[in-house]
Protein backbone atom coordinates (compact mmCIF):
# COMPACT_ATOMS: atom_id res chain seq x y z
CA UNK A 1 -165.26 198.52 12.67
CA UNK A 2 -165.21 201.65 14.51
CA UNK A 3 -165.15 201.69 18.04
CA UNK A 4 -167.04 203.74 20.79
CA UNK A 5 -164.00 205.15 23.09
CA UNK A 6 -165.15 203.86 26.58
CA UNK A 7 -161.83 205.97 27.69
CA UNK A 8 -163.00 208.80 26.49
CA UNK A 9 -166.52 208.79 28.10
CA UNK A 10 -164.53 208.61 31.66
CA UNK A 11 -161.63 211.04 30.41
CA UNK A 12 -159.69 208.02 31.89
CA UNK A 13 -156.96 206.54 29.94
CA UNK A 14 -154.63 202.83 30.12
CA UNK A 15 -153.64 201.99 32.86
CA UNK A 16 -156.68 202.82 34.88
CA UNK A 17 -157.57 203.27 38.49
CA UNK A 18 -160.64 201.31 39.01
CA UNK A 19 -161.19 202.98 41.99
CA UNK A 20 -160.99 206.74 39.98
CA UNK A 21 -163.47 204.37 37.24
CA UNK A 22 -166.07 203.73 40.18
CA UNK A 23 -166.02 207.31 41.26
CA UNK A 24 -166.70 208.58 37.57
CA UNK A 25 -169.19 206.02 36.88
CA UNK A 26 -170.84 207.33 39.74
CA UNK A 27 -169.88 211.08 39.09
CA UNK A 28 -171.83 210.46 35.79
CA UNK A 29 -174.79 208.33 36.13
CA UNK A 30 -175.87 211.14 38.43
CA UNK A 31 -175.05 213.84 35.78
CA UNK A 32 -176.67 211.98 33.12
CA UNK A 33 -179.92 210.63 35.04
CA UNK A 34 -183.36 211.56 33.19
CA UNK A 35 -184.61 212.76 36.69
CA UNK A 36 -181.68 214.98 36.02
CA UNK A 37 -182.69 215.89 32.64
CA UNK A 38 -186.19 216.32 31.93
CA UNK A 39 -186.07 218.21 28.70
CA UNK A 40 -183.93 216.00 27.06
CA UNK A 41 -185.00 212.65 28.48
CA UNK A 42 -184.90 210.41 25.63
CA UNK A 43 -180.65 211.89 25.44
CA UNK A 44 -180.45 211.14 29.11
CA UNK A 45 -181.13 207.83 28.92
CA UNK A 46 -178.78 207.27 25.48
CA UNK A 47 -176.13 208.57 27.54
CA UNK A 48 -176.66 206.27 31.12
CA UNK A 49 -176.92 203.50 28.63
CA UNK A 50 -173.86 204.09 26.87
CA UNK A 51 -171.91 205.07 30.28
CA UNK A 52 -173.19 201.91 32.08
CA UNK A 53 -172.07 199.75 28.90
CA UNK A 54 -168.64 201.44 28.74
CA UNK A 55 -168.05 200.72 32.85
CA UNK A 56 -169.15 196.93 32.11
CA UNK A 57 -166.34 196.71 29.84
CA UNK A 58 -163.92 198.76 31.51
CA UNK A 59 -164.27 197.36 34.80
CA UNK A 60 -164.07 194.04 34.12
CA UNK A 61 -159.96 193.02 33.29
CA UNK A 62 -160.80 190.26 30.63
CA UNK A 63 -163.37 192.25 28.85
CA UNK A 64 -161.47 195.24 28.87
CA UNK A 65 -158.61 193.66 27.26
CA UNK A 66 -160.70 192.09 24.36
CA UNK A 67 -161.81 195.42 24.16
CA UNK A 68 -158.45 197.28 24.26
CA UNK A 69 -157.48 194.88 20.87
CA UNK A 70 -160.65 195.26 19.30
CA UNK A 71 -159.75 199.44 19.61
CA UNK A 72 -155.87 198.61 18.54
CA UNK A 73 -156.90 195.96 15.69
CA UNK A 74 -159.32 195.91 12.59
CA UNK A 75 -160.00 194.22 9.75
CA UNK A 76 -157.98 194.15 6.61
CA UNK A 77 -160.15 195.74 3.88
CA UNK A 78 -158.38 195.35 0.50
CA UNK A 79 -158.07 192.19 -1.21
CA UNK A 80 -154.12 191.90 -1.25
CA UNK A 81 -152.09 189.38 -2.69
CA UNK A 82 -153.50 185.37 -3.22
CA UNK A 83 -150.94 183.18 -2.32
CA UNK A 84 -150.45 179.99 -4.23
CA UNK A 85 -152.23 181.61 -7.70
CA UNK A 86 -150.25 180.06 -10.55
CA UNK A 87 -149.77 183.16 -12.79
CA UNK A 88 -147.99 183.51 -16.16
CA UNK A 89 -147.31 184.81 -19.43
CA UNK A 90 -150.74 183.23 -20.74
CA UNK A 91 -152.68 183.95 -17.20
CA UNK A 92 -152.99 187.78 -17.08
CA UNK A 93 -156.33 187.55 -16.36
CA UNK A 94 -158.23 186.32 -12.98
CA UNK A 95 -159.65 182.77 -12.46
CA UNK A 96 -163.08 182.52 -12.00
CA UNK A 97 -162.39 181.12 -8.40
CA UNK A 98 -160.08 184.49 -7.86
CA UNK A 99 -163.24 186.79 -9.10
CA UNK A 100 -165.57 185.12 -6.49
CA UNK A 101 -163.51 184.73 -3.39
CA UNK A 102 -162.61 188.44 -4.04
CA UNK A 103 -166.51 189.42 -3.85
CA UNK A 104 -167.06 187.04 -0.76
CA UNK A 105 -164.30 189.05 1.10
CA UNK A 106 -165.42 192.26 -0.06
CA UNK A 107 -169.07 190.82 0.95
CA UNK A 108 -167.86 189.45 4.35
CA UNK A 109 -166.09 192.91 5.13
CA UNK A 110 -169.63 194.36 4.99
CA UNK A 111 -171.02 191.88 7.14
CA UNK A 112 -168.35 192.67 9.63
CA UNK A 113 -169.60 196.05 9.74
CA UNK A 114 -172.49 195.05 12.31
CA UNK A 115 -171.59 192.56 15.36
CA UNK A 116 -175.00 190.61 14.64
CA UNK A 117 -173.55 189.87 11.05
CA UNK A 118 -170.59 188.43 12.68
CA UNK A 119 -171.60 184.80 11.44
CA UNK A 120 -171.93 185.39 7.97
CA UNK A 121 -169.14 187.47 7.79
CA UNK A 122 -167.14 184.86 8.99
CA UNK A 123 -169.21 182.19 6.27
CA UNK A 124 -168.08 184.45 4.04
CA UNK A 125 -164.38 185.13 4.74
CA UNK A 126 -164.09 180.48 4.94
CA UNK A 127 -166.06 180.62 1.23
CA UNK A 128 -162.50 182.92 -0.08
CA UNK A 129 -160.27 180.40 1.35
CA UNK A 130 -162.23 177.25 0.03
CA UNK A 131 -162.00 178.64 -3.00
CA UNK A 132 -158.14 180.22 -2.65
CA UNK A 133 -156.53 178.71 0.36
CA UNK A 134 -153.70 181.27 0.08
CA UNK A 135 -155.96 184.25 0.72
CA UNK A 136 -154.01 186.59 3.24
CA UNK A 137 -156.21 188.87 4.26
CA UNK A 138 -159.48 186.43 4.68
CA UNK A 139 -157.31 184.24 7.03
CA UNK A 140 -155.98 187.57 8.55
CA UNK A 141 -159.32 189.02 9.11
CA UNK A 142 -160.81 185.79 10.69
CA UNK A 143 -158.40 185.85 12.91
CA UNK A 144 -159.73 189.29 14.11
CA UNK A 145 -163.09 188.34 14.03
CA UNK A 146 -162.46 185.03 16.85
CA UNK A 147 -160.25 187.55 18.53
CA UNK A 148 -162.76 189.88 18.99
CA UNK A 149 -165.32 186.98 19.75
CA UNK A 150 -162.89 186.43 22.36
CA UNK A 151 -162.09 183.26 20.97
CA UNK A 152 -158.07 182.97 20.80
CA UNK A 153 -156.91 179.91 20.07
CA UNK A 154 -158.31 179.93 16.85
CA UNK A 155 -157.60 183.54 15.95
CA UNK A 156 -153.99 182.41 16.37
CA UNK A 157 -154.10 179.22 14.01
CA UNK A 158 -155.64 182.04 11.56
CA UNK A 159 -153.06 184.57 12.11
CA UNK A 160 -150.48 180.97 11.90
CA UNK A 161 -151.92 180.53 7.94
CA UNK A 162 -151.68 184.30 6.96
CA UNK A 163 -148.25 184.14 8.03
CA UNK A 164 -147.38 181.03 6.64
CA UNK A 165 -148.31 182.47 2.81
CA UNK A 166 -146.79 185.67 3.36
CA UNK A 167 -143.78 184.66 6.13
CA UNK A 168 -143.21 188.96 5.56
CA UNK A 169 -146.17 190.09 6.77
CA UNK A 170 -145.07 192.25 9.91
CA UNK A 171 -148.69 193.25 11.00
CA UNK A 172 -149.93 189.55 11.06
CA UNK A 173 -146.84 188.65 13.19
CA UNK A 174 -147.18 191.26 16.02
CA UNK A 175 -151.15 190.52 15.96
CA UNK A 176 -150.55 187.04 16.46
CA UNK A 177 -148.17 187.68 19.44
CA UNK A 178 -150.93 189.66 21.12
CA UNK A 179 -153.31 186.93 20.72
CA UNK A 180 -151.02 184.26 21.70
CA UNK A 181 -150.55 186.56 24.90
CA UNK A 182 -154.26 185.67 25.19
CA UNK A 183 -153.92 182.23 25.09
CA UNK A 184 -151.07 182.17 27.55
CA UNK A 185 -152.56 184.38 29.78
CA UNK A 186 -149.64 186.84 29.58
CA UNK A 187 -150.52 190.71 29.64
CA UNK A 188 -150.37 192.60 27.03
């Protein structure tokens, strides 16, 4: 899901001065103000709107770090490997159960897309491991999804399962220590 850069809108980058954050805010709210702008009004207010919701984020500590992983960390979008698939000479060919937990996570990758499809992309991701429990990637990407719900302790007992079918997966270990961080209250 791509990201809006709130750094970039303040030309401030990690760690920031939320004193130096104030004074931009205020630096461009003034800028940006239709009053300031009456040709292009309707672009004025886009912009306050988009500058006010980036200072919300940055200037709050929590939010800003559940932003700063939702900027670092995404989704997984190919299938991968299933984990626990019995496959042999005679099975070269996908189950029927393989064939439709693929489409759900294809389906809830689209869903994921838009943050009011959140909940059905996350129906969709638990409908692939109902129907393969040793689906990687749809335990790995609901575990991004709670993170970025802000909701940690389950992202990590997601991040736990992907982990636990594919104990080599080097990504899924270094996202769940970030979570975990979250859960601890450790900084990242």
């Amino acid at each position: 899901m791509a990201k809006k850069n709130y750094y970039e809108i303040f030309k401030l980058y990690p760690p920031i001065d939320l004193n130096q954050l104030q004074e931009t805010y205020k630096h461009l709210i003034f800028e940006h103000h239709p009053d300031r702008n009456p040709t292009r009004v309707d672009w004025a207010i886009e912009q306050t709107m988009e500058i006010v919701e980036a200072y919300n984020i940055l200037s709050d500590p929590q939010k800003r770090e559940i932003y700063n992983f939702q900027v670092r960390n995404d989704i997984r979008r190919e299938v991968g490997e299933l984990y626990g698939v019995k496959k042999g000479l005679l099975k070269m060919m996908k189950s029927k159960e393989e064939t439709e937990a693929e489409e759900h996570f294809k389906r809830g990758n689209a869903f994921f897309e838009d943050k009011d499809s959140w909940n059905q992309a996350q129906h969709e991701w638990v409908a692939c491991i109902k129907l393969v429990p040793g689906f990687e990637n749809a335990h790995y990407n609901l575990g991004i999804l709670y993170a970025y719900q802000g909701n940690f302790k389950d992202a990590v007992s997601c991040f736990e399962r992907a982990i636990k079918y594919n104990p080599g997966d080097y990504e899924a270990k270094k996202t769940l220590s970030t979570v975990m961080s979250f859960v601890y209250g450790k900084k990242v």
